[in-house]
Protein backbone atom coordinates (compact mmCIF):
# COMPACT_ATOMS: atom_id res chain seq x y z
CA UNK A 1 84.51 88.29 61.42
CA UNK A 2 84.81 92.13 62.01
CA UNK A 3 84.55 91.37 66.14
CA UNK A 4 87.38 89.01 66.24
CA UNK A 5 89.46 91.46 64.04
CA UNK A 6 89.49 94.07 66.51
CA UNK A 7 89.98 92.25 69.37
CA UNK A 8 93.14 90.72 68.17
CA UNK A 9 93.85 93.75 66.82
CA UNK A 10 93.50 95.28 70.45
CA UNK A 11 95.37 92.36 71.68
CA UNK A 12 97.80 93.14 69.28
CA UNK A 13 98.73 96.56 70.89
CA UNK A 14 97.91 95.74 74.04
CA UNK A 15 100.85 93.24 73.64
CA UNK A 16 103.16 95.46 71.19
CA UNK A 17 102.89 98.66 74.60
CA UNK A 18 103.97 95.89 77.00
CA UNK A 19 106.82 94.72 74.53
CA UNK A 20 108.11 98.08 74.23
CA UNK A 21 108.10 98.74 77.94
CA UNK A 22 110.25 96.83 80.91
CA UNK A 23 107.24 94.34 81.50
CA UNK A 24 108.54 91.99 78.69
CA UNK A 25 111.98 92.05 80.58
CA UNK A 26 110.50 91.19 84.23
CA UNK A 27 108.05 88.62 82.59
CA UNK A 28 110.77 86.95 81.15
CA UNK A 29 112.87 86.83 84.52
CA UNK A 30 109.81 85.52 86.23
CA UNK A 31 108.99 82.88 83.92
CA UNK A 32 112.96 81.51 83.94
CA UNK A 33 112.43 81.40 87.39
CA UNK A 34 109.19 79.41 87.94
CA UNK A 35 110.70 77.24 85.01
CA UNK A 36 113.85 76.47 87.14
CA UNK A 37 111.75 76.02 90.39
CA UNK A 38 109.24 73.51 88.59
CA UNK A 39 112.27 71.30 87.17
CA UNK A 40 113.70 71.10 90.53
CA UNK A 41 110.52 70.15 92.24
CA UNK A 42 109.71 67.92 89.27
CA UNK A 43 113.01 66.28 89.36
CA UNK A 44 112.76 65.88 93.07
CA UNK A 45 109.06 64.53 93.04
CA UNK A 46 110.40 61.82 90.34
CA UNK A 47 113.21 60.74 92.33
CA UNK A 48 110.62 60.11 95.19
CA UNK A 49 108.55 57.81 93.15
CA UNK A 50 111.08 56.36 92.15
CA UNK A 51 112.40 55.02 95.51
CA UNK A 52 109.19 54.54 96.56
CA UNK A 53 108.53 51.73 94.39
CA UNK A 54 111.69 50.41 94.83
CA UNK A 55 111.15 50.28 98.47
């Protein structure tokens, strides 16, 4: 039970340095990004099933 206390608790400030930096900033911006890309390409891929099967 010790083990998995340290390693969240290195987790834990492994996470709490990158917070407090400008890495939680650009992660952000990338991950709106790929979010936006993937809704387009899902939307997209949908509509192309779609008129396959009504083809």
């Amino acid at each position: 039970m010790l083990y998995w206390t340290l390693v969240f608790l290195v987790i834990a400030l492994i996470a709490g340095v990158l917070g407090f930096t400008g890495v939680a900033v650009a992660a952000a911006g990338v991950a709106k990004l790929l979010f936006v890309v993937f809704l387009i390409l899902f939307v997209i891929s949908l509509a192309a099933h779609l008129g396959r099967r009504r083809a």
